[in-house]
C-alpha atoms as a PDB file:
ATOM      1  CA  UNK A   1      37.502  49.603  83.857  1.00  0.00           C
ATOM      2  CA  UNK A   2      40.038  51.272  82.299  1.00  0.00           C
ATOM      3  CA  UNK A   3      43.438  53.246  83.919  1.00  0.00           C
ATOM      4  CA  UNK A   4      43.499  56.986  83.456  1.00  0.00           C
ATOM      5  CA  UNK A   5      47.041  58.895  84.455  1.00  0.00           C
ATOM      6  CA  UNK A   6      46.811  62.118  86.065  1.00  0.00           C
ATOM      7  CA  UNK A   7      49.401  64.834  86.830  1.00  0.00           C
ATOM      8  CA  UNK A   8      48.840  67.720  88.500  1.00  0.00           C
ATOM      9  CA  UNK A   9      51.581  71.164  88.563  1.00  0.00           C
ATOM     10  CA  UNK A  10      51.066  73.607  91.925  1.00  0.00           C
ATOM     11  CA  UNK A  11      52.595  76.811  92.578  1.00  0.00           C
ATOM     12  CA  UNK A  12      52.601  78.281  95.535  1.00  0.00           C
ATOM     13  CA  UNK A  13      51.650  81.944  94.354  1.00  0.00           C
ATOM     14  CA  UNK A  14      50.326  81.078  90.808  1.00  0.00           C
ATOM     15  CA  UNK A  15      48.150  77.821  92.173  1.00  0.00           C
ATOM     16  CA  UNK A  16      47.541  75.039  89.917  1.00  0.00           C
ATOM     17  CA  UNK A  17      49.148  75.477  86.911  1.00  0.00           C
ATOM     18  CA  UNK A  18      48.171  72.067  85.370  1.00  0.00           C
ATOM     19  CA  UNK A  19      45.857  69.368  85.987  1.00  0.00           C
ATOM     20  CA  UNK A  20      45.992  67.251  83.091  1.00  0.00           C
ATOM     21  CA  UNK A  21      44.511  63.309  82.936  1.00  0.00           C
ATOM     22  CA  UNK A  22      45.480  60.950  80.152  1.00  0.00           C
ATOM     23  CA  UNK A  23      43.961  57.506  78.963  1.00  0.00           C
ATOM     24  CA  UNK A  24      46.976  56.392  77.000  1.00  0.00           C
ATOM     25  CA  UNK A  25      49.724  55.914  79.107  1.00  0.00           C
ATOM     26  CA  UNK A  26      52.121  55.677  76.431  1.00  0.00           C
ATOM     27  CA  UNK A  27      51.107  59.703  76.004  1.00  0.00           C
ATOM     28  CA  UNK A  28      51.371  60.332  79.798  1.00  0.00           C
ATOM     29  CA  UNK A  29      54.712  58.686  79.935  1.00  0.00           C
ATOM     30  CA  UNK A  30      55.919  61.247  76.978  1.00  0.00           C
ATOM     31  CA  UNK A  31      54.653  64.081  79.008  1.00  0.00           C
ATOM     32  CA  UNK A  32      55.596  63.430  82.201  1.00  0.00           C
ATOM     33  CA  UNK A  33      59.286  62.813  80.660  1.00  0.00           C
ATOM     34  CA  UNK A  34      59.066  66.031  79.175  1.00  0.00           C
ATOM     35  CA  UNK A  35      58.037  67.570  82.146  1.00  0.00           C
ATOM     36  CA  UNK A  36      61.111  65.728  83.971  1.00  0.00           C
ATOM     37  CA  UNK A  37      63.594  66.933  81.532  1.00  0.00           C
ATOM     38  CA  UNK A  38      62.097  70.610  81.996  1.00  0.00           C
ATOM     39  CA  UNK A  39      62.685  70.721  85.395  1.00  0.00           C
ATOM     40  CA  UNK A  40      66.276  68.970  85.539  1.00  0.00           C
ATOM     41  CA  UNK A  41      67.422  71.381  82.758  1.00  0.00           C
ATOM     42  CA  UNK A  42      65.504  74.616  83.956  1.00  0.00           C
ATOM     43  CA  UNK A  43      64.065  75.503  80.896  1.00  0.00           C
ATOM     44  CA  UNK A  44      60.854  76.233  80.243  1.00  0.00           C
ATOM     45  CA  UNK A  45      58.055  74.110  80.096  1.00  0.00           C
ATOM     46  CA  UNK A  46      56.085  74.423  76.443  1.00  0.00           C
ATOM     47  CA  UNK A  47      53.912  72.359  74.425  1.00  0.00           C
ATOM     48  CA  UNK A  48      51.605  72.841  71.783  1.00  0.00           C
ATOM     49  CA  UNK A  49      49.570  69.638  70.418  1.00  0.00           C
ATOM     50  CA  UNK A  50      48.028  71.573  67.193  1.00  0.00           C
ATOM     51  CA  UNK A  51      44.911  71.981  68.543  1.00  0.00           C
ATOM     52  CA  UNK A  52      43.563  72.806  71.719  1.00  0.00           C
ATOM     53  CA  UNK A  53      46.018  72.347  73.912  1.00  0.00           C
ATOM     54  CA  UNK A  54      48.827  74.810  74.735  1.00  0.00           C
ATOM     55  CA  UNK A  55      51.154  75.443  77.731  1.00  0.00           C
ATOM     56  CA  UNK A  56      54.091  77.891  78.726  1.00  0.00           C
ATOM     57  CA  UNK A  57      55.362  77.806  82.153  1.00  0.00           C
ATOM     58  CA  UNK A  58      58.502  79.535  82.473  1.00  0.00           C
ATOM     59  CA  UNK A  59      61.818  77.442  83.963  1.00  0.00           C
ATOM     60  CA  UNK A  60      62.305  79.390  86.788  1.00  0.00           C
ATOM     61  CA  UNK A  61      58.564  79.100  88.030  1.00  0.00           C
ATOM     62  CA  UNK A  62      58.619  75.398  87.298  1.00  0.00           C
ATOM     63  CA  UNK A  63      61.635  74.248  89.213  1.00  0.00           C
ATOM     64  CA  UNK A  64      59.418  76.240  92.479  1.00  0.00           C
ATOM     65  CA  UNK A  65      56.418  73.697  91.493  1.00  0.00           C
ATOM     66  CA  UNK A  66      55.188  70.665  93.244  1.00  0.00           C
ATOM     67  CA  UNK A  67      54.657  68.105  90.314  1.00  0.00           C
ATOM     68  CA  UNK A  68      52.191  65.272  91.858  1.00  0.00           C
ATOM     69  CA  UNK A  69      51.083  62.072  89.207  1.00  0.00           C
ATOM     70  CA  UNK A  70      48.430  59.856  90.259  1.00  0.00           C
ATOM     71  CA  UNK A  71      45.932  57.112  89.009  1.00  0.00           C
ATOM     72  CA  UNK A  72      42.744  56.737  89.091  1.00  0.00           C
ATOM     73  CA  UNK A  73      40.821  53.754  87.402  1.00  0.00           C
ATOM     74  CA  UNK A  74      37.788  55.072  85.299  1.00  0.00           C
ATOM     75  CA  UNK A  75      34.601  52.959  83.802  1.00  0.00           C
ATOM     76  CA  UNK A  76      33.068  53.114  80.308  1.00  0.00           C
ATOM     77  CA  UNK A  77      30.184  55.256  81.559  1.00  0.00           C
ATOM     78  CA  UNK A  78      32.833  57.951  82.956  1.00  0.00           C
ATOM     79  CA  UNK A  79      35.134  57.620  79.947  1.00  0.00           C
ATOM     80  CA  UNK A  80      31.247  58.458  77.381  1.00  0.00           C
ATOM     81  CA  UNK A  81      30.768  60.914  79.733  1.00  0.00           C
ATOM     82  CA  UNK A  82      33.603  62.493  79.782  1.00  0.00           C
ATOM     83  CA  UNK A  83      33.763  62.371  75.905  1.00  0.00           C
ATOM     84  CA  UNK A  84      30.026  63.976  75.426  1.00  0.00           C
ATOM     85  CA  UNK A  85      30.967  66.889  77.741  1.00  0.00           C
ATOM     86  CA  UNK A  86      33.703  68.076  76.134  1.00  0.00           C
ATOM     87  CA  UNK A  87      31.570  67.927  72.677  1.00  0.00           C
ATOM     88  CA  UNK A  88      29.300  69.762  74.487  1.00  0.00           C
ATOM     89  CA  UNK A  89      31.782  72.215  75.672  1.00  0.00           C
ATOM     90  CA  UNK A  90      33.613  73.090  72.425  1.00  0.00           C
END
């Protein structure tokens, strides 16, 4: 079994805005502090990691958002799962 960190952004007009899950929790911490730092500063909330993933939520939507982080424990067959459906996807 292995942990996997989840964090979820709502908005109450735009809906959910962001439901993201991690494996490495050293990457979930880095996100979730950068999400942290978006909202106490009101800026806006933008990432890029190079390759697949981008998001841009403007400041003043964000601070509006309800920001929930949860976890879930996940086993080897839903981590290979996981894995071969996203191959499958792209």
């Amino acid at each position: 079994m292995k942990t996997a960190f989840n964090i979820r952004i709502l908005h109450e007009t735009f809906g959910n805005l962001l439901n993201e899950t991690f494996v490495d929790q050293i990457q979930f911490k880095l996100f979730l502090k950068m999400i942290h730092t978006s909202v106490e500063l009101k800026q806006n909330l933008s990432f890029y990691n190079g390759d697949t993933f981008y998001i841009n939520i403007p400041g003043k939507i964000l601070v509006d958002c309800i920001i929930v982080t949860n976890t879930n424990e996940i086993s080897l067959t839903d981590q290979v799962r996981s894995k071969i459906e996203a191959l499958v996807t792209a």
